[in-house]
PDB file of N, CA and C in Angstrom:
ATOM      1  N   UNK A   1      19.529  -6.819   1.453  1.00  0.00           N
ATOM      2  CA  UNK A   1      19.028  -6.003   2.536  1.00  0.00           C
ATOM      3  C   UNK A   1      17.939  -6.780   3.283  1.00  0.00           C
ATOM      4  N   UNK A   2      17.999  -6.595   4.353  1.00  0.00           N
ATOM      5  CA  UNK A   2      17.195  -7.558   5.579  1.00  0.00           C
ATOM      6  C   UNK A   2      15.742  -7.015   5.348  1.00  0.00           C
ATOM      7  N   UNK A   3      14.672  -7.383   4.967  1.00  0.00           N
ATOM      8  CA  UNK A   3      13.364  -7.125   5.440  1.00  0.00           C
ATOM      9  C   UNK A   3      12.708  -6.437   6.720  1.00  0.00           C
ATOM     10  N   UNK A   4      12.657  -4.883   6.899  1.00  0.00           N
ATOM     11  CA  UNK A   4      12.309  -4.880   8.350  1.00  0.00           C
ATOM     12  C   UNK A   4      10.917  -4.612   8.517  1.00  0.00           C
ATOM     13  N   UNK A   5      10.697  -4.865   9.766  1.00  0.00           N
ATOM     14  CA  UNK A   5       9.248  -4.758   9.911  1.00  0.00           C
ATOM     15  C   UNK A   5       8.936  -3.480  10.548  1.00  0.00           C
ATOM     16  N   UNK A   6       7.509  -2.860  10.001  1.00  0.00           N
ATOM     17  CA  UNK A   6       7.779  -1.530  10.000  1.00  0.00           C
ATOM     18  C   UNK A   6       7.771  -1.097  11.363  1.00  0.00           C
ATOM     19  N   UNK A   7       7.752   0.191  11.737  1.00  0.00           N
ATOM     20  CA  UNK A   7       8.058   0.907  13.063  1.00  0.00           C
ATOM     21  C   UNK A   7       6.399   1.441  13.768  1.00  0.00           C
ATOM     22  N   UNK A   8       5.957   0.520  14.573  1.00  0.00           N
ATOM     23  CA  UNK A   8       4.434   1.188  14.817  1.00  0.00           C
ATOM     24  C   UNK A   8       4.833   2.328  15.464  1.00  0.00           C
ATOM     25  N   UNK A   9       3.537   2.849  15.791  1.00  0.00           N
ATOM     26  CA  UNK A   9       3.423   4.455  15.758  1.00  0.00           C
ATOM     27  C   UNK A   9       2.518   4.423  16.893  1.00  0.00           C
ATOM     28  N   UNK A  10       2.994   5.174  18.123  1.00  0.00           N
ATOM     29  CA  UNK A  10       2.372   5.321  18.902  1.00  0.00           C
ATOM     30  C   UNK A  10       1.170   5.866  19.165  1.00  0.00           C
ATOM     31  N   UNK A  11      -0.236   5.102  19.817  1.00  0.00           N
ATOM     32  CA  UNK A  11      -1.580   6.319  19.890  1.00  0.00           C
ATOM     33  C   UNK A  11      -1.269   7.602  20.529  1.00  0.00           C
ATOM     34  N   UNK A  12      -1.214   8.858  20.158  1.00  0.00           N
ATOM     35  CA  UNK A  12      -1.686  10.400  21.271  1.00  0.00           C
ATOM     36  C   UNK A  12      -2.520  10.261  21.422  1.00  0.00           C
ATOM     37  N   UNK A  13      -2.012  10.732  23.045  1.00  0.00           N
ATOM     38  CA  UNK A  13      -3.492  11.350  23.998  1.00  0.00           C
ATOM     39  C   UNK A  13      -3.341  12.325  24.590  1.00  0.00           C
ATOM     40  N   UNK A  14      -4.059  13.425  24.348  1.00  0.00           N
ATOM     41  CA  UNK A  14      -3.973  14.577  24.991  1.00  0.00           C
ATOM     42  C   UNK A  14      -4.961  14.821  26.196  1.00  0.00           C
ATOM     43  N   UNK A  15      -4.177  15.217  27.451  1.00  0.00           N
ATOM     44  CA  UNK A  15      -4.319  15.247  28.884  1.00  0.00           C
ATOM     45  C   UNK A  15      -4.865  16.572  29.492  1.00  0.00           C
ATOM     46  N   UNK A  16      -5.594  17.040  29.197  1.00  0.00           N
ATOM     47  CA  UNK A  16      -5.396  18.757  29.690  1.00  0.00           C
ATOM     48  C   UNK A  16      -6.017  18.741  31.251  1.00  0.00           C
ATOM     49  N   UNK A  17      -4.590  19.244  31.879  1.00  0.00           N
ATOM     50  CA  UNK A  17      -4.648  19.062  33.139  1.00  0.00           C
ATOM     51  C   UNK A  17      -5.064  20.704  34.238  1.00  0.00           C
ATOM     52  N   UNK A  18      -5.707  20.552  35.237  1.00  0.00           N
ATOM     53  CA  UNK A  18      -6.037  21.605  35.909  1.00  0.00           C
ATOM     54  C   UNK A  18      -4.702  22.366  37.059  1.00  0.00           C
ATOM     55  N   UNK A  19      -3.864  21.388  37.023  1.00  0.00           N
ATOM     56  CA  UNK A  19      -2.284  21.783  38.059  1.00  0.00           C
ATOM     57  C   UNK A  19      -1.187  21.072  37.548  1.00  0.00           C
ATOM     58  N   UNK A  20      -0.083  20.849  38.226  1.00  0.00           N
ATOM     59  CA  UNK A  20       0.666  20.067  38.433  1.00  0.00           C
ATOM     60  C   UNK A  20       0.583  19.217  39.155  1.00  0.00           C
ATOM     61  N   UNK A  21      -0.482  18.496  39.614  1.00  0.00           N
ATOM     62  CA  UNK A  21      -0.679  17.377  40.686  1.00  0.00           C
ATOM     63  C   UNK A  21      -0.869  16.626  39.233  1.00  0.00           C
ATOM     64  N   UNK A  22      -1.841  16.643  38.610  1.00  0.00           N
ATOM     65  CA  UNK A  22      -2.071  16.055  37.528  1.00  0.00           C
ATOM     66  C   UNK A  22      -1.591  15.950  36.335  1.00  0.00           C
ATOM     67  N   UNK A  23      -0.725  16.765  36.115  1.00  0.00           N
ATOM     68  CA  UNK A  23       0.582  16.592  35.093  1.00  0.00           C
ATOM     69  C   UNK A  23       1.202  15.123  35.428  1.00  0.00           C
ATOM     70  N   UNK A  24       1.750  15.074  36.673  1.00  0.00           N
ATOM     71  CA  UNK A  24       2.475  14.694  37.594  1.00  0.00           C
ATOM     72  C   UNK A  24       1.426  13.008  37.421  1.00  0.00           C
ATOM     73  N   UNK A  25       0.376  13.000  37.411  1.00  0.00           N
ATOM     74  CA  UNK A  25      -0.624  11.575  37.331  1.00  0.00           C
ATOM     75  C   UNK A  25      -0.931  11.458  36.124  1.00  0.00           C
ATOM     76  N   UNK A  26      -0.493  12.132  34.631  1.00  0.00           N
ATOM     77  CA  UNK A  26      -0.512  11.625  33.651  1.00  0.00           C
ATOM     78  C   UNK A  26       1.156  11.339  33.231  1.00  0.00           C
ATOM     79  N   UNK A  27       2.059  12.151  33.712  1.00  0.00           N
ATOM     80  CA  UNK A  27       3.438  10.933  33.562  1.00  0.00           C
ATOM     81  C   UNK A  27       3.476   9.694  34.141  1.00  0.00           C
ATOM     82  N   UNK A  28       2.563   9.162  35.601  1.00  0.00           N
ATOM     83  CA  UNK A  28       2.841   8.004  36.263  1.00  0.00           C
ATOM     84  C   UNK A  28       1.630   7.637  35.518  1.00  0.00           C
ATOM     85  N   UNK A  29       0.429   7.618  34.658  1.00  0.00           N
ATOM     86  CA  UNK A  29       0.234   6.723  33.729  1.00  0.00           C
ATOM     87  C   UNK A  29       0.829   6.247  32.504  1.00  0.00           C
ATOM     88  N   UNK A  30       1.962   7.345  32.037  1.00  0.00           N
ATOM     89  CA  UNK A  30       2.707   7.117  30.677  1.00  0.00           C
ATOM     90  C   UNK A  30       3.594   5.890  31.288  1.00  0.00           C
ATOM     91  N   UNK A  31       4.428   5.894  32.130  1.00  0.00           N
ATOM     92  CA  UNK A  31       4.912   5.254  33.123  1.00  0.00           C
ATOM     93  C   UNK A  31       4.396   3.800  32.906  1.00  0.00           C
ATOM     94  N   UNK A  32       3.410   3.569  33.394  1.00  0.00           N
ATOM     95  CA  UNK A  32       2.664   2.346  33.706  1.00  0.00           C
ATOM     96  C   UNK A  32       2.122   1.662  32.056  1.00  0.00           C
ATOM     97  N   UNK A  33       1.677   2.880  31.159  1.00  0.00           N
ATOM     98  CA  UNK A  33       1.722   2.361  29.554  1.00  0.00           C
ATOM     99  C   UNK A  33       3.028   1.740  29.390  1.00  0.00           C
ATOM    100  N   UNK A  34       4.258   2.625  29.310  1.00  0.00           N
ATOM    101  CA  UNK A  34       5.563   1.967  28.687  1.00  0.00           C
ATOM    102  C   UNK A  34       5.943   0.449  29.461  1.00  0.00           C
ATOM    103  N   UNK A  35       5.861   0.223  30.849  1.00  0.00           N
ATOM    104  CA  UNK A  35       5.904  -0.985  31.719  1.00  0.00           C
ATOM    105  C   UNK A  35       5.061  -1.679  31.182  1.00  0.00           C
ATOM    106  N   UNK A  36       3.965  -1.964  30.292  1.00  0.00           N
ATOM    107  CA  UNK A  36       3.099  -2.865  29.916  1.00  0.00           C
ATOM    108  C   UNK A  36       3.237  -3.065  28.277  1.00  0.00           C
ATOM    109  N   UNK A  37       3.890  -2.185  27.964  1.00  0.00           N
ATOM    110  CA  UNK A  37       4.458  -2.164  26.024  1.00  0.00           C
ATOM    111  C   UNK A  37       3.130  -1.856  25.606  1.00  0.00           C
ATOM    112  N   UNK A  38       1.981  -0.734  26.129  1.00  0.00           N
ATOM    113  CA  UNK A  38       0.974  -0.005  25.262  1.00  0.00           C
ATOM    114  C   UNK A  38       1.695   0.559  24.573  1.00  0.00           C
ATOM    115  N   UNK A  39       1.049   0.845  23.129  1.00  0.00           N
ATOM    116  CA  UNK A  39       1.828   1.992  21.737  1.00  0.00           C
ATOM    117  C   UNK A  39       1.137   3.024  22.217  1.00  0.00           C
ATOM    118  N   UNK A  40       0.980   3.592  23.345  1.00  0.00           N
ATOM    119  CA  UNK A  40      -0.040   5.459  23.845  1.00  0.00           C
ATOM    120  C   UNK A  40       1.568   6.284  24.484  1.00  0.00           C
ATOM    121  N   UNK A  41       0.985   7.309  23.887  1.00  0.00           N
ATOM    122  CA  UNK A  41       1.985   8.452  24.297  1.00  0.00           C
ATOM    123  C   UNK A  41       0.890   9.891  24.787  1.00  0.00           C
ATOM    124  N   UNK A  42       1.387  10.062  26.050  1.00  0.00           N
ATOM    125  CA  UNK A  42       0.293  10.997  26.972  1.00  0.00           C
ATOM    126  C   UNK A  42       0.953  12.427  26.952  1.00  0.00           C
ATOM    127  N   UNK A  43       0.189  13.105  26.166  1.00  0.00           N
ATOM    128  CA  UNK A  43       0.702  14.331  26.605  1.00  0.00           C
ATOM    129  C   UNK A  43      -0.012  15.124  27.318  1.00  0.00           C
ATOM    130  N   UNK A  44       0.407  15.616  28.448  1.00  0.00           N
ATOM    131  CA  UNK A  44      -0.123  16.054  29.276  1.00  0.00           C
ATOM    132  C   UNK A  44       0.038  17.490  29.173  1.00  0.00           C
ATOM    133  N   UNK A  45      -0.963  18.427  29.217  1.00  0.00           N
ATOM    134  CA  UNK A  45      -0.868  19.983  29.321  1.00  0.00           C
ATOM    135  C   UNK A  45      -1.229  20.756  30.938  1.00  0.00           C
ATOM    136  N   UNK A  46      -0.853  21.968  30.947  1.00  0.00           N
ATOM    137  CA  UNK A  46      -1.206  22.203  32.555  1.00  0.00           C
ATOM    138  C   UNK A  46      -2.078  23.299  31.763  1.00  0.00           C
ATOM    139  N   UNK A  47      -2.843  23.626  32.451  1.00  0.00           N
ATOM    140  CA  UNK A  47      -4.131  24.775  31.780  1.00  0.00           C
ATOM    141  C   UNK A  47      -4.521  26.016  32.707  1.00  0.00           C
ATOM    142  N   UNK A  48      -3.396  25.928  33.458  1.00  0.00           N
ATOM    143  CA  UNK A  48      -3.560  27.117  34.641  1.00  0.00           C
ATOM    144  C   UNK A  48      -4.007  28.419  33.910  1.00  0.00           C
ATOM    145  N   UNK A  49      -4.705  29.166  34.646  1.00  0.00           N
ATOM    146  CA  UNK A  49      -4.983  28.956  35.947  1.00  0.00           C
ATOM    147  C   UNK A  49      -6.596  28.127  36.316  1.00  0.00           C
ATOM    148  N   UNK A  50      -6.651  27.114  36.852  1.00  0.00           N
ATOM    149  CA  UNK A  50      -7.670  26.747  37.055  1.00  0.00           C
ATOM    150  C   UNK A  50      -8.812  26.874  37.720  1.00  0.00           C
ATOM    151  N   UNK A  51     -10.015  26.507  37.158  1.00  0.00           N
ATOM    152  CA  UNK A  51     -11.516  27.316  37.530  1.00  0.00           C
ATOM    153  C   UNK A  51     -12.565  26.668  36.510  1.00  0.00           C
ATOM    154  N   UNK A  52     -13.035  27.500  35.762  1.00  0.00           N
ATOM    155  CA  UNK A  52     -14.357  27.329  35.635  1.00  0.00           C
ATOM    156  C   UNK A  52     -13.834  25.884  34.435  1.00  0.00           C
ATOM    157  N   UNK A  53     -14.617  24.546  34.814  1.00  0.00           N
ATOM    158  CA  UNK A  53     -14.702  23.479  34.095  1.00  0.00           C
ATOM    159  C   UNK A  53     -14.545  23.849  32.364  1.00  0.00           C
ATOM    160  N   UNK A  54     -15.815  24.646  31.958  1.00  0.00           N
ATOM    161  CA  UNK A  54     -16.118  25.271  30.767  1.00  0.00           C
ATOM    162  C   UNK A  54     -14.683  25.857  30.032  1.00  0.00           C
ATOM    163  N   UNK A  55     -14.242  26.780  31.076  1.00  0.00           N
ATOM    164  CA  UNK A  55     -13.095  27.296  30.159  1.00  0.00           C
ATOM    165  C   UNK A  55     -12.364  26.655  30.150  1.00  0.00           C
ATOM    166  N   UNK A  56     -12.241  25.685  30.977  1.00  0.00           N
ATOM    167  CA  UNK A  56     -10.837  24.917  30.415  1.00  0.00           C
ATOM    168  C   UNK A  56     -10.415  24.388  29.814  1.00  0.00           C
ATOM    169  N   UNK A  57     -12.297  23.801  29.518  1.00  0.00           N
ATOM    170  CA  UNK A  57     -12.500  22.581  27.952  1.00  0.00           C
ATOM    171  C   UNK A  57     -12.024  23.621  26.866  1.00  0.00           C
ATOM    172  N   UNK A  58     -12.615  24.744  27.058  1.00  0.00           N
ATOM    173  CA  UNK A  58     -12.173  25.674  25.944  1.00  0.00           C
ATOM    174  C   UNK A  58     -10.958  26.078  25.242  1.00  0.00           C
ATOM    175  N   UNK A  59     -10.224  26.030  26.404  1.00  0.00           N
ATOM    176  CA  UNK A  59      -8.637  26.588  26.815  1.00  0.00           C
ATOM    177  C   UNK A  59      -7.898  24.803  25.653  1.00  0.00           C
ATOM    178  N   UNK A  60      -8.553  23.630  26.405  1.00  0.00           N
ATOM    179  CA  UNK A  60      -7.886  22.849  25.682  1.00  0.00           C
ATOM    180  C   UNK A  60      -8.041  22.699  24.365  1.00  0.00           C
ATOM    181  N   UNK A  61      -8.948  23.036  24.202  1.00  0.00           N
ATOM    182  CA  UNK A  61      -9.495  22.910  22.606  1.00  0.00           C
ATOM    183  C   UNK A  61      -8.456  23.960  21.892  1.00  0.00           C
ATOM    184  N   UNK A  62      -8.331  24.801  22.476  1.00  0.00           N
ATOM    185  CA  UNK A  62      -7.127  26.020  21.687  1.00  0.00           C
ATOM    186  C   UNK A  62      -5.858  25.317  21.902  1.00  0.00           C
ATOM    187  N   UNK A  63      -5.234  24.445  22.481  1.00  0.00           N
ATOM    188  CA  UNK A  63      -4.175  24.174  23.039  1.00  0.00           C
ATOM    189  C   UNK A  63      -4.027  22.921  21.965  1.00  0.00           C
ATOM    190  N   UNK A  64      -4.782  21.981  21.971  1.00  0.00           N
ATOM    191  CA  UNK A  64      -4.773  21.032  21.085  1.00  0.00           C
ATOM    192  C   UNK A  64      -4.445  21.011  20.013  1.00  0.00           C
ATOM    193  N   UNK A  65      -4.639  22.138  18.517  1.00  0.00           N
ATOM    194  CA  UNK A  65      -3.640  22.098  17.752  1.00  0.00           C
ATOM    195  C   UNK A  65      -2.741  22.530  17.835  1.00  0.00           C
ATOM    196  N   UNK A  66      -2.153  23.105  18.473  1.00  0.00           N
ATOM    197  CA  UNK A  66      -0.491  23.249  18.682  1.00  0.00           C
ATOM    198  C   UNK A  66      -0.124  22.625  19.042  1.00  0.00           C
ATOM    199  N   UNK A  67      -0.375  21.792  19.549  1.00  0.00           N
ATOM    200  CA  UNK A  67       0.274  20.483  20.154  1.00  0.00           C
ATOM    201  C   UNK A  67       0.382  19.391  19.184  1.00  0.00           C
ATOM    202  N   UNK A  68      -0.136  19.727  18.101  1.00  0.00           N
ATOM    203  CA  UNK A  68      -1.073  18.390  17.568  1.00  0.00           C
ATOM    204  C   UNK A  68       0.134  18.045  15.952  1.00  0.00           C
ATOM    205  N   UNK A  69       1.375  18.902  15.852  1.00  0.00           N
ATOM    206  CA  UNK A  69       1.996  19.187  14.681  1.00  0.00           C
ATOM    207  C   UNK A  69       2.880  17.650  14.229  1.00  0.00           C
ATOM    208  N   UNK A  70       3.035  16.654  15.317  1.00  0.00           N
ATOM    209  CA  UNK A  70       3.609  15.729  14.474  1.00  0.00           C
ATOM    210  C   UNK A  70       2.582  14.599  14.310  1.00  0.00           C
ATOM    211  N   UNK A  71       1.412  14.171  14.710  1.00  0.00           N
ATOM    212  CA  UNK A  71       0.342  13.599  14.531  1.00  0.00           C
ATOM    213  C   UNK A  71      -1.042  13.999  14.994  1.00  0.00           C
ATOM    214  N   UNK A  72      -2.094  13.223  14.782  1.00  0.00           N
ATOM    215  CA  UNK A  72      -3.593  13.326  15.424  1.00  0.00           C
ATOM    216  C   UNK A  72      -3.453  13.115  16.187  1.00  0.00           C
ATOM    217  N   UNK A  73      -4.344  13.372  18.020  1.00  0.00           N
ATOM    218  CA  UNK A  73      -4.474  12.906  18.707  1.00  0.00           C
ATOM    219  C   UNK A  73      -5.322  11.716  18.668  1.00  0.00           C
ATOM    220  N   UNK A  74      -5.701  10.419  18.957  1.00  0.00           N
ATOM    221  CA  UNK A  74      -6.718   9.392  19.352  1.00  0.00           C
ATOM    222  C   UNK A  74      -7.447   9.618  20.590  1.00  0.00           C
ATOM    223  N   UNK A  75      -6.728  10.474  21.134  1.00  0.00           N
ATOM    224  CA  UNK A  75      -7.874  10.949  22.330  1.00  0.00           C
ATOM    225  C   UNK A  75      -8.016  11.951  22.797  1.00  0.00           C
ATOM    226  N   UNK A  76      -9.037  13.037  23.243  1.00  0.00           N
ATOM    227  CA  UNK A  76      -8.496  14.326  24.073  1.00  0.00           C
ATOM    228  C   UNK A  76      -9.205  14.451  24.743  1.00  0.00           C
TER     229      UNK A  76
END
């Protein structure tokens, strides 16, 4: 049996976005990761309806472990 070398594992990053404009600008950075062979995988959330800064951090913070079921994020 051939020796393989193991399978790296991509960094998460979780995106929590205020619309779809910015959904939309964290796929054209996933985009620009995979064109350069970064190991980051962007997941981007929409957090509508958007407003107060505060809640949204909040909103993501609730959103983040559910999201979070096949690894850690490295960034949020």
């Amino acid at each position: 049996m051939k020796n393989r070398s193991p399978i790296r594992r991509r960094s998460r990053i979780f995106l929590g976005c205020e619309g779809e404009s910015e959904q939309s600008y964290g796929a054209f950075l996933q985009r620009l990761a995979d064109e350069r062979g970064l190991m980051v995988h962007i997941l981007s959330a929409n957090l509508r309806p958007a407003g107060d800064p505060l809640a949204l951090a909040e909103k993501a913070s609730r959103v983040h472990p559910e999201q979070s079921f096949h690894a850690a994020f490295a960034v949020r």
